[in-house]
N, C-alpha and C. Protein backbone atom coordinates (compact mmCIF):
# COMPACT_ATOMS: atom_id res chain seq x y z
N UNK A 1 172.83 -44.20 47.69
CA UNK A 1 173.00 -45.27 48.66
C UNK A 1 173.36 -44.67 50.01
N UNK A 2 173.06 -44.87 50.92
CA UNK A 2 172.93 -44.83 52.59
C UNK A 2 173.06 -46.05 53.23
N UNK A 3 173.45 -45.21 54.98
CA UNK A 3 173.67 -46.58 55.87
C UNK A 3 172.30 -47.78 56.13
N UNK A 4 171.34 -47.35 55.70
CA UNK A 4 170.32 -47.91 55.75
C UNK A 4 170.04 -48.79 54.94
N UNK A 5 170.16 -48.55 53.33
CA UNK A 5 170.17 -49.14 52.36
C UNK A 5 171.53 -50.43 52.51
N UNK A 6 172.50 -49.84 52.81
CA UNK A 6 173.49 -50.98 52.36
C UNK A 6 173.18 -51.99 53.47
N UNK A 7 172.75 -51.97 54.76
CA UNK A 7 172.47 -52.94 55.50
C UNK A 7 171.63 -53.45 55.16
N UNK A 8 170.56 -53.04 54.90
CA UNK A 8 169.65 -53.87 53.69
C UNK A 8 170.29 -54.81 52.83
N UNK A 9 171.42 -54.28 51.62
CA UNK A 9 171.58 -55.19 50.60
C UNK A 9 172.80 -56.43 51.18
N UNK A 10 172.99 -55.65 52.28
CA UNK A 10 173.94 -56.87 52.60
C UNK A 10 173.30 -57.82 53.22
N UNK A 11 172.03 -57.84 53.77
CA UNK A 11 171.21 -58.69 54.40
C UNK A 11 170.96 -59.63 53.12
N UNK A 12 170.71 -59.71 51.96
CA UNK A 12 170.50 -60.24 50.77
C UNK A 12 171.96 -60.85 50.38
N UNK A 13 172.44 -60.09 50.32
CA UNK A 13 173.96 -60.52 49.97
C UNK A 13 174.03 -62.00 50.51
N UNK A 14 173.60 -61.84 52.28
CA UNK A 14 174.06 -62.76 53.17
C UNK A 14 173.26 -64.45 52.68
N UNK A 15 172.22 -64.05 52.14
CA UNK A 15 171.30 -65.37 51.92
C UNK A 15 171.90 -66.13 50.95
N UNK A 16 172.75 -66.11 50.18
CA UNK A 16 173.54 -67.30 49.35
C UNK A 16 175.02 -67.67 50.21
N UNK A 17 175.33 -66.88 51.05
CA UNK A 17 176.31 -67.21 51.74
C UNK A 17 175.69 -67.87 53.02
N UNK A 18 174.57 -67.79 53.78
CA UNK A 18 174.17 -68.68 54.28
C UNK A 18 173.89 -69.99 54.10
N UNK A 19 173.42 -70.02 52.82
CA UNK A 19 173.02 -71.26 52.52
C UNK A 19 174.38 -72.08 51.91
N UNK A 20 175.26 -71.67 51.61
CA UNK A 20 176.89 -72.29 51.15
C UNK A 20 177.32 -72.80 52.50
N UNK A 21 177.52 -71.77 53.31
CA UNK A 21 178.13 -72.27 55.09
C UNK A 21 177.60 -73.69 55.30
N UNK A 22 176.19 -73.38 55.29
CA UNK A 22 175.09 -74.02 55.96
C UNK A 22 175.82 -75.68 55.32
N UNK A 23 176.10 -76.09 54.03
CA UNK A 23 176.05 -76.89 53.27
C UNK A 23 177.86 -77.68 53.77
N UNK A 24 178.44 -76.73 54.11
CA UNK A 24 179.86 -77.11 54.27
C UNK A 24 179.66 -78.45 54.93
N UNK A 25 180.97 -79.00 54.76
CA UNK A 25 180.83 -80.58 55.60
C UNK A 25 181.56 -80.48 57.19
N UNK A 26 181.61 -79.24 57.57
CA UNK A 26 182.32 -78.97 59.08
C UNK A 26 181.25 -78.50 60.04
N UNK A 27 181.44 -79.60 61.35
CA UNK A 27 180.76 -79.13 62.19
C UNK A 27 180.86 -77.45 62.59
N UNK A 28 181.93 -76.67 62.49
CA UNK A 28 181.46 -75.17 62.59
C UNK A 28 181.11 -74.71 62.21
N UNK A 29 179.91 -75.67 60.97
CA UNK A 29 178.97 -74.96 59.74
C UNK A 29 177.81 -74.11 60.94
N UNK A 30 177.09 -74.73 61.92
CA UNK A 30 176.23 -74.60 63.07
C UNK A 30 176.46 -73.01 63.47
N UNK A 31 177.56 -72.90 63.56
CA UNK A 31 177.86 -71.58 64.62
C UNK A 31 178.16 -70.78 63.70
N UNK A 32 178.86 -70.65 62.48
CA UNK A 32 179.15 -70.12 61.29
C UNK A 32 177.53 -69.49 60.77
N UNK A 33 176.72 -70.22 60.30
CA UNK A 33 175.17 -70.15 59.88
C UNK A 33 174.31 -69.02 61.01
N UNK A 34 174.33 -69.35 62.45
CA UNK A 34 173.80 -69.23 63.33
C UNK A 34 174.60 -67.60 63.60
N UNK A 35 175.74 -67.24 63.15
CA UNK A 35 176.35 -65.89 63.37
C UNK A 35 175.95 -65.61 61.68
N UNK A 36 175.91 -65.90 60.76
CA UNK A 36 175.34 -65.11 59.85
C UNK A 36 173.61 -65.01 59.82
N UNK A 37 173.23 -65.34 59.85
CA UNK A 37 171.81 -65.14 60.30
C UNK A 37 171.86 -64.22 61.72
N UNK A 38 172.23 -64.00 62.53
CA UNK A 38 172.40 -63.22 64.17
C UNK A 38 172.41 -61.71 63.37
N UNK A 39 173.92 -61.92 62.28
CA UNK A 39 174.48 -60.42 61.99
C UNK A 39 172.95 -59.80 60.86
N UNK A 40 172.23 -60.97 60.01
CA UNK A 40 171.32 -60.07 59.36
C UNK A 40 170.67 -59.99 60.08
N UNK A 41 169.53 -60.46 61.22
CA UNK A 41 168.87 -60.24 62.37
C UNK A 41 169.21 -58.97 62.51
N UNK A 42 170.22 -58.38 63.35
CA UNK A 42 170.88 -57.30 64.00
C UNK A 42 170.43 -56.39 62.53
N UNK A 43 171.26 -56.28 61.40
CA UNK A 43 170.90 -55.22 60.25
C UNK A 43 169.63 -54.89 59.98
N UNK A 44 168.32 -55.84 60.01
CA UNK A 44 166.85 -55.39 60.12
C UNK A 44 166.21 -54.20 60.65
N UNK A 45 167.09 -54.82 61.89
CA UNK A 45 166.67 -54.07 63.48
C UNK A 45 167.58 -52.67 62.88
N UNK A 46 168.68 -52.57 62.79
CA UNK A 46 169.54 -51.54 62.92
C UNK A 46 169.14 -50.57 61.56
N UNK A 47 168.58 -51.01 60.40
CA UNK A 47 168.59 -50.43 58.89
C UNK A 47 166.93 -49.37 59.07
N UNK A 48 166.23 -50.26 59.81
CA UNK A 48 165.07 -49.17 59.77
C UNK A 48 165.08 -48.30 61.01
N UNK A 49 165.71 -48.27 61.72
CA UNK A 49 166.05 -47.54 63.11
C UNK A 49 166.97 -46.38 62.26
N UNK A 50 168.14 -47.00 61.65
CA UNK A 50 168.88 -45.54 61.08
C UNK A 50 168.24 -44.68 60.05
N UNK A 51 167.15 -45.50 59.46
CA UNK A 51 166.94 -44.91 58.40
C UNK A 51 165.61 -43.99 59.08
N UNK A 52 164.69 -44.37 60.35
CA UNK A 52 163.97 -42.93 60.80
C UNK A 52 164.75 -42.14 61.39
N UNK A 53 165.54 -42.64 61.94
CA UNK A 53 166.61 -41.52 63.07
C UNK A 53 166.92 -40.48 62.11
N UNK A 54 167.74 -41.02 60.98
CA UNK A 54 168.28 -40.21 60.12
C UNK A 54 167.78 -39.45 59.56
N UNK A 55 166.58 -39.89 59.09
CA UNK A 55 165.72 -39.29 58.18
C UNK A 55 166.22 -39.71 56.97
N UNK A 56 166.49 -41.13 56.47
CA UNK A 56 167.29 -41.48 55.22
C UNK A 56 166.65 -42.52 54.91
N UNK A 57 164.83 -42.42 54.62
CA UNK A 57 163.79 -43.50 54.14
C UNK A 57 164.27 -43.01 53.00
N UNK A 58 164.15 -44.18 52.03
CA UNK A 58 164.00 -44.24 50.64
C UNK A 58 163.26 -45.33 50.57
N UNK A 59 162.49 -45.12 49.06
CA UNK A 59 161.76 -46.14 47.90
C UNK A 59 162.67 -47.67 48.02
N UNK A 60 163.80 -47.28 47.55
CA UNK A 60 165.03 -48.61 48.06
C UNK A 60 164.43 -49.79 49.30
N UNK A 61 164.52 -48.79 50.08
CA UNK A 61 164.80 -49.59 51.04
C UNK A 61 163.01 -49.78 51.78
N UNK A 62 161.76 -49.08 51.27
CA UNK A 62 160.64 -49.35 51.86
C UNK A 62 160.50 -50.48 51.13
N UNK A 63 161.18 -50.55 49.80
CA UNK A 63 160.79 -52.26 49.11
C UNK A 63 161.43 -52.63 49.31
N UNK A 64 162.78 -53.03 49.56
CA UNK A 64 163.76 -54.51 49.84
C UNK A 64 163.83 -54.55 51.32
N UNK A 65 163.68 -53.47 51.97
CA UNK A 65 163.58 -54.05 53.75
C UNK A 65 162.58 -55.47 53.85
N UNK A 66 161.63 -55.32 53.63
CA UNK A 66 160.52 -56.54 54.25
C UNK A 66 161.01 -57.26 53.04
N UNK A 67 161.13 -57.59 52.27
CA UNK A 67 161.95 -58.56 51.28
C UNK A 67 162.83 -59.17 51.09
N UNK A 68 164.20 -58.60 51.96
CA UNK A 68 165.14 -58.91 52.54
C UNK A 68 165.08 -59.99 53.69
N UNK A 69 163.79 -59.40 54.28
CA UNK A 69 163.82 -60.10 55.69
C UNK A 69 163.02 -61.39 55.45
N UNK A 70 161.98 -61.35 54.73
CA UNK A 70 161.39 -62.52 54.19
C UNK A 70 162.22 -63.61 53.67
N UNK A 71 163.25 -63.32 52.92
CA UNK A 71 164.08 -64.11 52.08
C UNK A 71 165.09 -64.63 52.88
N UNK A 72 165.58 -63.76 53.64
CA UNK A 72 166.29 -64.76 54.43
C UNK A 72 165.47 -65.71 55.36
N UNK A 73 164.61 -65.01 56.56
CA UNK A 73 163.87 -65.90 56.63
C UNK A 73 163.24 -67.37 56.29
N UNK A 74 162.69 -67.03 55.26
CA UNK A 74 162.29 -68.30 54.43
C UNK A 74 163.12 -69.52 53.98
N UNK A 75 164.62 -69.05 54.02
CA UNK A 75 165.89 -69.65 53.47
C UNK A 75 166.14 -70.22 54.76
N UNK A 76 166.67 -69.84 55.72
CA UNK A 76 166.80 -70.30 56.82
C UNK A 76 165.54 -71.75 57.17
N UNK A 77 164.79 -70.96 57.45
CA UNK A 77 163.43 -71.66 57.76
C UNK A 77 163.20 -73.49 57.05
N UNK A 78 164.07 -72.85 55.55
CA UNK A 78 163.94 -74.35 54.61
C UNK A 78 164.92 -75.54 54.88
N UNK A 79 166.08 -74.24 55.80
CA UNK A 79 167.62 -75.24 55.98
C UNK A 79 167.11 -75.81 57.00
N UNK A 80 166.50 -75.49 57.50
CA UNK A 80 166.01 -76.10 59.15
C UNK A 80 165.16 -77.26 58.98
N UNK A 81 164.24 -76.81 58.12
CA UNK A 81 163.45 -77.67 57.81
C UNK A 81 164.00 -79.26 57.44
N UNK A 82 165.00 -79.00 56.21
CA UNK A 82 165.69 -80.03 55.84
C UNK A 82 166.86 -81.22 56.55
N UNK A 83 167.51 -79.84 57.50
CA UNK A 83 168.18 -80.70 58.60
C UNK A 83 167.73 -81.46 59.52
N UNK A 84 166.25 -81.17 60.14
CA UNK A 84 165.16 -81.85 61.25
C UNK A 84 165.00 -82.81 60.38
N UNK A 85 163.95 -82.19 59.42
CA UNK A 85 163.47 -83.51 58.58
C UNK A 85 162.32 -83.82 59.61
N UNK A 86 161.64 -83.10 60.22
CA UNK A 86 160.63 -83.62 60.96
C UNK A 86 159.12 -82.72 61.03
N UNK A 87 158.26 -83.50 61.27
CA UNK A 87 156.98 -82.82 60.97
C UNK A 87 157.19 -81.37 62.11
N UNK A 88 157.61 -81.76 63.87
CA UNK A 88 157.35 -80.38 64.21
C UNK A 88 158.23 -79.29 64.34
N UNK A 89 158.92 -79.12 63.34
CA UNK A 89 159.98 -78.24 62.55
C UNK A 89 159.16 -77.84 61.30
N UNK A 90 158.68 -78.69 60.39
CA UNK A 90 158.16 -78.09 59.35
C UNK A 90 156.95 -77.23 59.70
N UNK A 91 156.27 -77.71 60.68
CA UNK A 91 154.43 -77.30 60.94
C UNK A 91 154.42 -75.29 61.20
N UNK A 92 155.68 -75.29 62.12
CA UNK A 92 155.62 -73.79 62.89
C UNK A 92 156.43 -73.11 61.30
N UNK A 93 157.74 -73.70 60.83
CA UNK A 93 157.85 -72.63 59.60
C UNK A 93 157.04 -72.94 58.30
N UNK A 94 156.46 -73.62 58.37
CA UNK A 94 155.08 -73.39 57.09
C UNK A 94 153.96 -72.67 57.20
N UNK A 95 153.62 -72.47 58.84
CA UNK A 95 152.93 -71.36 59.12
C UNK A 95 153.87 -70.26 58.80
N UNK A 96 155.00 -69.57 59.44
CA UNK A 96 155.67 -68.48 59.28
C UNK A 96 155.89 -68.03 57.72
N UNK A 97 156.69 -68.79 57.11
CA UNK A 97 156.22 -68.84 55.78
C UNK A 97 154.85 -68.44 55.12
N UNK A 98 153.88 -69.31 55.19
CA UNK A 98 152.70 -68.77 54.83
C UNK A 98 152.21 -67.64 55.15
N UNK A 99 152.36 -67.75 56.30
CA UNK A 99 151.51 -65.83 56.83
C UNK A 99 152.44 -64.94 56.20
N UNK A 100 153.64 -65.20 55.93
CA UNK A 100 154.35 -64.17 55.07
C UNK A 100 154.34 -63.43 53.71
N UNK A 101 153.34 -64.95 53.33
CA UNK A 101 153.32 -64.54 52.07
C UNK A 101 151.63 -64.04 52.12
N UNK A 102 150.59 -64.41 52.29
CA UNK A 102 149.45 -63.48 53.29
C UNK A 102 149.65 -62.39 53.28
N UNK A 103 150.35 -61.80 54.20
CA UNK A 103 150.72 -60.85 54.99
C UNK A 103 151.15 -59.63 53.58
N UNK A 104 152.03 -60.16 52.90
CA UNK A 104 152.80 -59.25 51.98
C UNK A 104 151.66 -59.34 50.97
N UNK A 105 150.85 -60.09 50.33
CA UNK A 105 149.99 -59.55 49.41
C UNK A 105 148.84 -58.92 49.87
N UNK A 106 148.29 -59.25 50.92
CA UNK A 106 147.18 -58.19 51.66
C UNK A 106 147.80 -56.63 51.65
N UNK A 107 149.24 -56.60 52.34
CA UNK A 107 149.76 -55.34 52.04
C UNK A 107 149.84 -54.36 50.79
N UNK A 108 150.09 -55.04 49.80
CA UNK A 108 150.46 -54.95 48.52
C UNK A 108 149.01 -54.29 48.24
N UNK A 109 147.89 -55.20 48.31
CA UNK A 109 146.75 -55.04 48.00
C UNK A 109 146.25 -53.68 48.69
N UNK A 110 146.34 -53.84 49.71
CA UNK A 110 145.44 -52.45 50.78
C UNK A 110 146.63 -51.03 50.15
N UNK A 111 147.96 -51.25 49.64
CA UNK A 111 148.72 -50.23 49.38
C UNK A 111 147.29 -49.41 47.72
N UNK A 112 147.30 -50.46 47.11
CA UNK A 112 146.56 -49.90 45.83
C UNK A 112 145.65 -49.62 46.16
N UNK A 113 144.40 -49.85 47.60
CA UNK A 113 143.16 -48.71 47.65
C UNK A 113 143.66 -48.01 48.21
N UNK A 114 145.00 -47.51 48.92
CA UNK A 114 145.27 -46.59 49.29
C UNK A 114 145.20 -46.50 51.01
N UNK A 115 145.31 -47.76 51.35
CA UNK A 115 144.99 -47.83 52.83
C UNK A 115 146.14 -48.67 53.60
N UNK A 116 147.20 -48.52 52.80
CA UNK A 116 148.05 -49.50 53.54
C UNK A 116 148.64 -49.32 54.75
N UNK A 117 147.98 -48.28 55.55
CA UNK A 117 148.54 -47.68 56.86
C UNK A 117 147.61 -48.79 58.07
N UNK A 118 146.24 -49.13 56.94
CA UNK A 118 145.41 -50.13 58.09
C UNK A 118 145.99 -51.22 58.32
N UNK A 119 147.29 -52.10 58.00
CA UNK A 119 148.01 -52.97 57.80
C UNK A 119 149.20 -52.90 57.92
N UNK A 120 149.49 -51.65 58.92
CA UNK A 120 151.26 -51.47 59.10
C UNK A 120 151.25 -52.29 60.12
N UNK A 121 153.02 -52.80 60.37
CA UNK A 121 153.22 -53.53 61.21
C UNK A 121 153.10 -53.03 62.68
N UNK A 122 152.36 -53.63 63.46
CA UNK A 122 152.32 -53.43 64.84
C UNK A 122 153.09 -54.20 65.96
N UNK A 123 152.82 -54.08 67.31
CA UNK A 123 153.49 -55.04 68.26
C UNK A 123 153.70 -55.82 68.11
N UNK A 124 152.55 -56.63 67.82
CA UNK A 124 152.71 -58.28 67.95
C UNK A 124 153.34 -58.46 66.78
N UNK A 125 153.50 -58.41 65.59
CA UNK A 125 154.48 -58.06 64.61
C UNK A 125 155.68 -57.88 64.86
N UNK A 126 156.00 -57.09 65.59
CA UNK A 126 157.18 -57.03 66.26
C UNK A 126 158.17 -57.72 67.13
N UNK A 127 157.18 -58.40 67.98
CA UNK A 127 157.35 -59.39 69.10
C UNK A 127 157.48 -60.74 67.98
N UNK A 128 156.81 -60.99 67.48
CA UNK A 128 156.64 -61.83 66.31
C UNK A 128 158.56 -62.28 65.86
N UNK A 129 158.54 -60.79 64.97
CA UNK A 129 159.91 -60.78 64.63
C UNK A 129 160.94 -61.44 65.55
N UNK A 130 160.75 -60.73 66.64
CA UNK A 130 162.01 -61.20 67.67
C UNK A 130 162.37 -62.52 67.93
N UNK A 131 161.10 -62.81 68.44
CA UNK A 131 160.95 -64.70 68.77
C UNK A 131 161.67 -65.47 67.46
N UNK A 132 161.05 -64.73 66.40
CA UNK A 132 161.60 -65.52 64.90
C UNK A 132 163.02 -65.68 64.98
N UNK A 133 163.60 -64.35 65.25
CA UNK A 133 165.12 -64.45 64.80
C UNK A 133 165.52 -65.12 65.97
N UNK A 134 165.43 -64.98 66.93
CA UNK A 134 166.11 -65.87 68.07
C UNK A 134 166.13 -67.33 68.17
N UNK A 135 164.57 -67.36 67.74
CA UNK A 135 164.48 -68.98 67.59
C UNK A 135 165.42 -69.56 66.52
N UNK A 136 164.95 -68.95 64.88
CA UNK A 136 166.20 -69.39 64.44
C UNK A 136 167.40 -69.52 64.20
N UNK A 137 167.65 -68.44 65.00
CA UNK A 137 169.40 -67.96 65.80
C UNK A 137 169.52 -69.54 66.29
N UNK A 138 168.92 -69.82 67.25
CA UNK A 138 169.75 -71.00 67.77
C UNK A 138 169.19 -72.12 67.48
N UNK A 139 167.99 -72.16 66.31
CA UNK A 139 168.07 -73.23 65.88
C UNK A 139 169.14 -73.79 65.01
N UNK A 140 169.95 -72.67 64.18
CA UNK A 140 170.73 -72.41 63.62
C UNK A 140 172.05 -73.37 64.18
N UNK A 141 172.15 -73.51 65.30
CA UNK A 141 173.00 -73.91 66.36
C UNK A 141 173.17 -75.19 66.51
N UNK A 142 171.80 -75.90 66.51
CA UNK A 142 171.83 -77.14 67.22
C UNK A 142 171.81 -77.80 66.11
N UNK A 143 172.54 -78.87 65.49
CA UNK A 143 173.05 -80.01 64.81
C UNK A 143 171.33 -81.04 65.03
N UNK A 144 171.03 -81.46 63.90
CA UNK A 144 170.20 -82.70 64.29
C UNK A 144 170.71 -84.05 64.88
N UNK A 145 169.94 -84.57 65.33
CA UNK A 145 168.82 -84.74 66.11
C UNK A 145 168.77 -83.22 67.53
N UNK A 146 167.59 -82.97 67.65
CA UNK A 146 167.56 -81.85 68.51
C UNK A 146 168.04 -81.73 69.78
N UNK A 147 168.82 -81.65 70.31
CA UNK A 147 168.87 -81.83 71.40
C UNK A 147 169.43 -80.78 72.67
N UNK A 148 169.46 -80.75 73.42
CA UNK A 148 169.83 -79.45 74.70
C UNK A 148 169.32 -78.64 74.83
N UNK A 149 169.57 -77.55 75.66
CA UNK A 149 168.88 -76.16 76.20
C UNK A 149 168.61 -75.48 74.74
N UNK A 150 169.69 -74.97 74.20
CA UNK A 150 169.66 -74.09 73.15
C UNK A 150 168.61 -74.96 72.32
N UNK A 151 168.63 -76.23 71.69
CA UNK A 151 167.90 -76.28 70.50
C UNK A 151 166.51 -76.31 71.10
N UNK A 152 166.00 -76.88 72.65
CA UNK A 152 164.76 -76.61 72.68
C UNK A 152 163.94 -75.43 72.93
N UNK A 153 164.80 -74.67 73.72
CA UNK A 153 164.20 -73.13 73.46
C UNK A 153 164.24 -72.51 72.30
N UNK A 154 165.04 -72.79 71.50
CA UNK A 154 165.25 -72.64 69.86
C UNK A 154 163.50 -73.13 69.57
N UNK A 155 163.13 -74.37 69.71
CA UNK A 155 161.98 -74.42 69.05
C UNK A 155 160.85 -74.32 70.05
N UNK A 156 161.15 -73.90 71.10
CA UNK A 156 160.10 -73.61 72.01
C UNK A 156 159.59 -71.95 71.34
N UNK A 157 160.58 -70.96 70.95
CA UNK A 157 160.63 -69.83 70.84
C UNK A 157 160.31 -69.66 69.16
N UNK A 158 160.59 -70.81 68.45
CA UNK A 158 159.87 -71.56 66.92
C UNK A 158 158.31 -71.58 67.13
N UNK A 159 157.76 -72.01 68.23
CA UNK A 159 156.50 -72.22 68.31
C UNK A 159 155.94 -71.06 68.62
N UNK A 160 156.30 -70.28 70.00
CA UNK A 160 155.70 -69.40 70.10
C UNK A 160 155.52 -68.12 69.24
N UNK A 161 156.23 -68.03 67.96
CA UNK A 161 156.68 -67.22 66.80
C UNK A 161 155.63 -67.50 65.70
N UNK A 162 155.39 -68.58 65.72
CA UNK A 162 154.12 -69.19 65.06
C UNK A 162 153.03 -68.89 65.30
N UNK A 163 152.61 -68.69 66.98
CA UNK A 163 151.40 -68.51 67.62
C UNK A 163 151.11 -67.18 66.92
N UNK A 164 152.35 -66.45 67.45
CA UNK A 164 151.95 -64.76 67.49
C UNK A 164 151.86 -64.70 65.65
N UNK A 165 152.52 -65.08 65.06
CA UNK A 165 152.66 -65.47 63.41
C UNK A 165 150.45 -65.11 63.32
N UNK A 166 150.34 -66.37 63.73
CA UNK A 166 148.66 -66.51 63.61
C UNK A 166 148.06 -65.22 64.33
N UNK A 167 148.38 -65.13 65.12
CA UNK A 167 147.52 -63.59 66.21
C UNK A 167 147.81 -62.61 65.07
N UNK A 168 149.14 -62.10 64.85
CA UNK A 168 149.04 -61.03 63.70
C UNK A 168 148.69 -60.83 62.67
N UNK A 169 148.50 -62.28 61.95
CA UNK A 169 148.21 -62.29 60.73
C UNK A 169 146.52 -62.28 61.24
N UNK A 170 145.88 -62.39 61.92
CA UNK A 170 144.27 -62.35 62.46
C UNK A 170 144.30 -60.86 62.78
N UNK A 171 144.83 -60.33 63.40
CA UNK A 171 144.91 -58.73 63.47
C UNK A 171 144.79 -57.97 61.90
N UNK A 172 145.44 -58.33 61.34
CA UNK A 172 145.71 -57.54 59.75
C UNK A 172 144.74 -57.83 58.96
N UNK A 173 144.00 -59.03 59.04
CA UNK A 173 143.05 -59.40 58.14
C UNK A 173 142.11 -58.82 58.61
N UNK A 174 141.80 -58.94 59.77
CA UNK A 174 140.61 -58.08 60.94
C UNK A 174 140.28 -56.15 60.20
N UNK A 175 141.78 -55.82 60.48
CA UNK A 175 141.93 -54.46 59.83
C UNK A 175 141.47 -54.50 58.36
N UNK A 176 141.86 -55.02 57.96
CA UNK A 176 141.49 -54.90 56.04
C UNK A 176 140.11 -55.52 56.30
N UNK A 177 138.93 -56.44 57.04
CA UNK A 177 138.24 -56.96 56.48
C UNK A 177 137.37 -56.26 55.63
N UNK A 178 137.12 -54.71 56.11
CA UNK A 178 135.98 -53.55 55.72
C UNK A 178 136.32 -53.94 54.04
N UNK A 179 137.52 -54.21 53.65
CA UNK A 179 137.81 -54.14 52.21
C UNK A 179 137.73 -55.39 51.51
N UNK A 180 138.31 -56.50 52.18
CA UNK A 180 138.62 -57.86 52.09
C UNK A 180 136.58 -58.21 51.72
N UNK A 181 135.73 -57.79 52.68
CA UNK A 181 134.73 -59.00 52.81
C UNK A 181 133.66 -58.34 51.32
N UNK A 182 133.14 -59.83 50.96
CA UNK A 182 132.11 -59.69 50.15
C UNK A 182 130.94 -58.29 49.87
N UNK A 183 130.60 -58.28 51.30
CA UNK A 183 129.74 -57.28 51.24
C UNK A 183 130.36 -55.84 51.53
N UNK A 184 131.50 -55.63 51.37
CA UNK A 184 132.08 -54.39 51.67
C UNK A 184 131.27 -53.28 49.86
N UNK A 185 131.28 -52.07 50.63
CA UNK A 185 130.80 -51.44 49.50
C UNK A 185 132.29 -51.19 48.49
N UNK A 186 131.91 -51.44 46.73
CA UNK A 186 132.75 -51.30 46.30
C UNK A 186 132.41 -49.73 45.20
């Protein structure tokens, strides 16, 4: 175990304790939720940064990093969902969601011909990420019905996370199609 790894498992750790906060009957459930989701945000960013700096990649952590991040993700994404209760809350994380799960079996897949480098994460992937966590950083924040600065840039920054969601996931499929399409030689 390494500094890399344990920020990892604590990012997991955090997803049943998010969703307990989240559930409490106190309005400082909002800011409570919205700082645990911030702190796994931050460990993502910080777990694969230490772990090239360091030189402390492991097997561990090339499988529960993007798994970690999915799961919370997705968890978040559902609390949100449930607190709006509204179609354009659900529309942008059912895309995010979906391309996630896309995204991770195309990977999976291109890993077994041996090409999973045509499908590493790139910029917009990246940029992707950011918008995600921020948006749901402070969607995290705003109490339903939506309202103020924070919750609409919250879902202004929801939408545009979606867009790029679609651009990357069109990039990756683009890359794999040589393998993906019918007429590819097998």
């Amino acid at each position: 175990m390494n500094v890399p790894n344990i920020l990892t498992s604590l990012r997991i750790i955090l997803v049943p304790i998010l969703v307990l906060v989240f559930y409490l009957p106190f309005e400082w459930r909002y800011l409570a939720s919205a700082s645990i989701f911030f702190v796994a945000a931050v460990t993502d960013w910080f777990d694969g940064y230490l772990a090239r700096r360091w030189n402390q990649t492991t097997a561990f952590g090339a499988f529960f990093d993007p798994v970690a991040d999915k799961i919370m993700v997705a968890t978040a994404l559902c609390l949100l969902i449930e607190e709006f209760g509204a179609f354009w809350m659900t529309v942008p994380s059912m895309i995010i969601i979906g391309r996630e799960i896309v995204i991770s079996a195309l990977r999976e897949w291109m890993a077994e011909l041996g090409k999973r480098t045509s499908v590493a994460v790139n910029r917009i992937g990246k940029l992707k990420t950011a918008a995600q966590m921020m948006a749901i950083t402070l969607l995290l924040l705003t109490p339903a019905p939506l309202a103020g600065i924070i919750g609409y840039v919250g879902l202004a920054l929801l939408y545009a996370s979606s867009v790029l969601t679609l651009w990357s996931m069109y990039v990756y499929i683009r890359a794999a199609w040589p393998d993906l399409s019918p007429f590819s030689k097998d």
